[in-house]
Protein backbone atom coordinates (compact mmCIF):
# COMPACT_ATOMS: atom_id res chain seq x y z
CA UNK A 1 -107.76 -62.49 12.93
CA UNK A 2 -105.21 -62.92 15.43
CA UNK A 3 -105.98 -62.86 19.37
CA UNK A 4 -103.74 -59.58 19.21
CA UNK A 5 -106.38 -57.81 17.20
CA UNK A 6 -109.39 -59.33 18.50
CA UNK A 7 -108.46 -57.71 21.99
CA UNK A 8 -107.41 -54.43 20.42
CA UNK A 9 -110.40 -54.56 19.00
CA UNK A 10 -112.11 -55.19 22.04
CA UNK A 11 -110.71 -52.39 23.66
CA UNK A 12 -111.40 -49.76 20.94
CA UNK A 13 -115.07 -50.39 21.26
CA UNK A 14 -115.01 -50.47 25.28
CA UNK A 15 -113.48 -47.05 24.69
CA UNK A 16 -115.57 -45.65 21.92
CA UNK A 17 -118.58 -46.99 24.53
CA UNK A 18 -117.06 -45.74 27.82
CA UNK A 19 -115.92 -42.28 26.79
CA UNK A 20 -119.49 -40.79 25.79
CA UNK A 21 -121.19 -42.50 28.48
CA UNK A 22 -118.38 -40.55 30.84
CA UNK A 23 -119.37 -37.32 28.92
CA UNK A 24 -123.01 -37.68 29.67
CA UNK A 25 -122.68 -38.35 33.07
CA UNK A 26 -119.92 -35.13 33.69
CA UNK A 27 -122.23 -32.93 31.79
CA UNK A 28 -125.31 -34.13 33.52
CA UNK A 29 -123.25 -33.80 37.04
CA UNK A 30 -122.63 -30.02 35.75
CA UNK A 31 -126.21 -29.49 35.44
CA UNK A 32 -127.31 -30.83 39.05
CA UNK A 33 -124.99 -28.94 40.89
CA UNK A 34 -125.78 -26.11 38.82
CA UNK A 35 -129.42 -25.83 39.03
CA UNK A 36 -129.32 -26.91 42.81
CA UNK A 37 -126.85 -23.86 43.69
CA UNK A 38 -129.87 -21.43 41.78
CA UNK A 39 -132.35 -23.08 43.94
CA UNK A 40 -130.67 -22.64 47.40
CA UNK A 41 -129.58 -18.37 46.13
CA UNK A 42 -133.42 -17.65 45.40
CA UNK A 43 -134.72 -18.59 48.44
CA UNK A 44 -131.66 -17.74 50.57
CA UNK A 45 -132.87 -17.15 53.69
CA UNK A 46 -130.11 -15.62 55.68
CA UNK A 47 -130.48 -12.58 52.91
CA UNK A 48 -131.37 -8.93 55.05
CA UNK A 49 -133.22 -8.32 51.95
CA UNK A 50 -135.71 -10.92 53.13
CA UNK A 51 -135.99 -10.29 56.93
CA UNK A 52 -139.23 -8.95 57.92
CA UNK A 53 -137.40 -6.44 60.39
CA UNK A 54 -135.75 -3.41 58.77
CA UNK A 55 -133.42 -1.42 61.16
CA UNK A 56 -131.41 -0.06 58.11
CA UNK A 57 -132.24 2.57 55.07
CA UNK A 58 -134.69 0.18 52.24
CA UNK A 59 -132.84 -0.25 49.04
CA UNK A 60 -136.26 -0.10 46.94
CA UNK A 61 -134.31 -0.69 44.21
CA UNK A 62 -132.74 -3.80 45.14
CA UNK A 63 -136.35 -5.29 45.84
CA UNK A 64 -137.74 -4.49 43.33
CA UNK A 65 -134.34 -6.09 41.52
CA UNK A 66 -135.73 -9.41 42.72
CA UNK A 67 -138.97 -9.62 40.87
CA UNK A 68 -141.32 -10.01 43.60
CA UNK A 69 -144.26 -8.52 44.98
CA UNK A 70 -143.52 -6.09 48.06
CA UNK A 71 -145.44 -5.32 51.51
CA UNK A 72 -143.56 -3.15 53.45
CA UNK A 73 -145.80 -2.41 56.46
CA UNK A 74 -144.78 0.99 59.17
CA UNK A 75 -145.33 0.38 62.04
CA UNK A 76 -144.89 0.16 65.64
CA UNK A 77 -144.39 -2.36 68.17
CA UNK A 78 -146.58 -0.66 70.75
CA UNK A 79 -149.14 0.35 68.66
CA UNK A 80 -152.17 -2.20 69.27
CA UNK A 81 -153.50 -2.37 65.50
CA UNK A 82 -149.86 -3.18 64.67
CA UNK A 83 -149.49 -5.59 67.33
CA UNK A 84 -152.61 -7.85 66.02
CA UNK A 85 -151.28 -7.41 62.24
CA UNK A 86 -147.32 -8.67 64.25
CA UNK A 87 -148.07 -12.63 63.83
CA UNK A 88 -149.87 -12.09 60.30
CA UNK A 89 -146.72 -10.14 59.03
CA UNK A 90 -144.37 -12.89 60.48
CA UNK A 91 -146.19 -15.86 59.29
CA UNK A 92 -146.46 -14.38 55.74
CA UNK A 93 -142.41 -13.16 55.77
CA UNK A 94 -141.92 -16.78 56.19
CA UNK A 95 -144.58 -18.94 54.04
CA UNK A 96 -143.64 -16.58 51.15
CA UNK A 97 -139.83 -16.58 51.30
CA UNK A 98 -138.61 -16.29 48.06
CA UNK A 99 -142.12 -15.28 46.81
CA UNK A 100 -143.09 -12.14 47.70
CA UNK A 101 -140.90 -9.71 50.28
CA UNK A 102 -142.42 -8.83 53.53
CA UNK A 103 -141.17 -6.56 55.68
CA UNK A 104 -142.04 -4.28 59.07
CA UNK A 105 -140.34 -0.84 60.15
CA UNK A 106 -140.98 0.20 63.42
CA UNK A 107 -141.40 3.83 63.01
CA UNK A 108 -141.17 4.64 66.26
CA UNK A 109 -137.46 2.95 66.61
CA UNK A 110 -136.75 4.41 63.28
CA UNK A 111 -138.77 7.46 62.32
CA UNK A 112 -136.01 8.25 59.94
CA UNK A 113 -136.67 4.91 57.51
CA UNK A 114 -140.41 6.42 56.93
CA UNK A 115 -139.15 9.48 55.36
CA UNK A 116 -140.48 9.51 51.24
CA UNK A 117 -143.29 7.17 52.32
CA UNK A 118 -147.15 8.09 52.58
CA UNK A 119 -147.48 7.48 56.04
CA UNK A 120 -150.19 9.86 57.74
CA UNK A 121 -151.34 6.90 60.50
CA UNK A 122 -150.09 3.55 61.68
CA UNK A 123 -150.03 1.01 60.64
CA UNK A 124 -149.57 1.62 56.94
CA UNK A 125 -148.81 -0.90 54.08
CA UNK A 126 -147.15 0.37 50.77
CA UNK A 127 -147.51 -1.90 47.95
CA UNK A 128 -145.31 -2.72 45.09
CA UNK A 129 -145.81 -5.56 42.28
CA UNK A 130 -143.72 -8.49 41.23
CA UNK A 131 -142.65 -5.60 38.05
CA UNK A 132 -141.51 -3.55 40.51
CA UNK A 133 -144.08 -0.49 40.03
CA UNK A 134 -146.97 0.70 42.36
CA UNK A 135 -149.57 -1.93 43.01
CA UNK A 136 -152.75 -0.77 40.93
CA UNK A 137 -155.48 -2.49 42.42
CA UNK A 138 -158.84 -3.77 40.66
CA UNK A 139 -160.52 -2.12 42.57
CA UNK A 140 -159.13 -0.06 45.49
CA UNK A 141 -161.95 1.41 47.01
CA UNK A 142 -162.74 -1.87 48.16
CA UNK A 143 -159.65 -2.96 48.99
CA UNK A 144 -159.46 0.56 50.86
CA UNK A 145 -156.15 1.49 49.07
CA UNK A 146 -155.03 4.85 48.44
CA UNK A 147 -153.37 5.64 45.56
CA UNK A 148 -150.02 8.50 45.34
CA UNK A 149 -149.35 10.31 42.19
CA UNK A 150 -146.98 13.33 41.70
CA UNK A 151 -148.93 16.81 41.32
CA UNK A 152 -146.60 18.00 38.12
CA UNK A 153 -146.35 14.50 36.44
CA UNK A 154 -149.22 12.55 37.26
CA UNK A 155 -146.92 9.50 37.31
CA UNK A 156 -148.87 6.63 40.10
CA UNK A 157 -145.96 6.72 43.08
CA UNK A 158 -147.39 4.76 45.62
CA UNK A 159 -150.11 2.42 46.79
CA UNK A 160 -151.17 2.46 50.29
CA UNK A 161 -153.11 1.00 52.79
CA UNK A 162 -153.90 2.96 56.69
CA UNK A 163 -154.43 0.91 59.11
CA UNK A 164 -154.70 -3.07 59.91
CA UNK A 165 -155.26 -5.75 57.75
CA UNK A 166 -155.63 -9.55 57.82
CA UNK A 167 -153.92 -12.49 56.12
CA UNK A 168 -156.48 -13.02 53.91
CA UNK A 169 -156.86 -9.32 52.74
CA UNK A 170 -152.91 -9.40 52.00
CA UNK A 171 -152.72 -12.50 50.57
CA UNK A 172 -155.68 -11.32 47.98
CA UNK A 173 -153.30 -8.25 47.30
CA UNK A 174 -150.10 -10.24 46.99
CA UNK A 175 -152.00 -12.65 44.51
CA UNK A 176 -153.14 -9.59 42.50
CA UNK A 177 -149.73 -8.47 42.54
CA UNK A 178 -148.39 -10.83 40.75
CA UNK A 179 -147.62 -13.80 43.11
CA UNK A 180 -146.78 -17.45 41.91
């Protein structure tokens, strides 16, 4: 074989070697970015869906779009149950980002974001699991829940809780509702 062919040989197999290696690493490239861009959009935190703070009509809907369990608590800011449940609602909204959806209305700011809800007394919770539907409790005498159906239908509405609660209390619900 002649030196011509041995390094056109040469290069043939540094090519046949080169090019998949390149293709692995492209596609594997792809992936990473990929999968780190679904990451950072789950848990984004800048999303009004996931501030604890609603000053604007809920899109139940949407929430329930993402999949996750849902406190929304009505309250106010002067009322003094609501005040003591204030830090447990904030700390919550943001260990659980991107795990369960937290949020507070200040029915006295906004009386008109209550309207459709259950709420006879502040503070109340409504309850929704990671499927979207009314939280059904195991047992929600104990848990002190109320449950809402429609008179003609029947068909569970709401779950609800009057008055105050503690981390630990809402943290048992969330985990009943469905949180990972």
């Amino acid at each position: 074989m002649s030196d011509e062919n041995v390094i056109k040989s040469k290069k043939g197999l540094a090519l046949k070697i080169i090019i998949p290696v390149l293709l692995v690493c492209i596609i594997a490239g792809i992936w990473i970015v990929k999968n780190s861009k679904k990451d950072v959009a789950s848990v984004d935190t800048d999303n009004p869906d996931f501030a604890l703070h609603v000053t604007e009509t809920i899109d139940l809907g949407k929430l329930k779009s993402y999949g996750l369990p849902i406190i929304i608590d009505f309250g106010a800011d002067s009322c003094i149950p609501c005040k003591e449940m204030a830090p447990v609602l904030k700390e919550l909204n943001a260990e659980l980002m991107g795990k369960a959806i937290i949020r507070f209305v200040d029915v006295w700011k906004y009386q008109d974001l209550a309207q459709g809800y259950p709420i006879e007394v502040i503070p109340t919770q409504v309850f929704f699991d990671a499927d979207g539907k009314p939280y059904n409790p195991k047992n929600p005498e104990a848990m002190q829940m109320q449950l809402y159906s429609m008179r003609d239908t029947n068909e569970h509405v709401f779950t609800a809780h009057q008055g105050g609660m503690t981390k630990e209390q809402l943290l048992s619900a969330l985990k009943e509702m469905g949180l990972k």
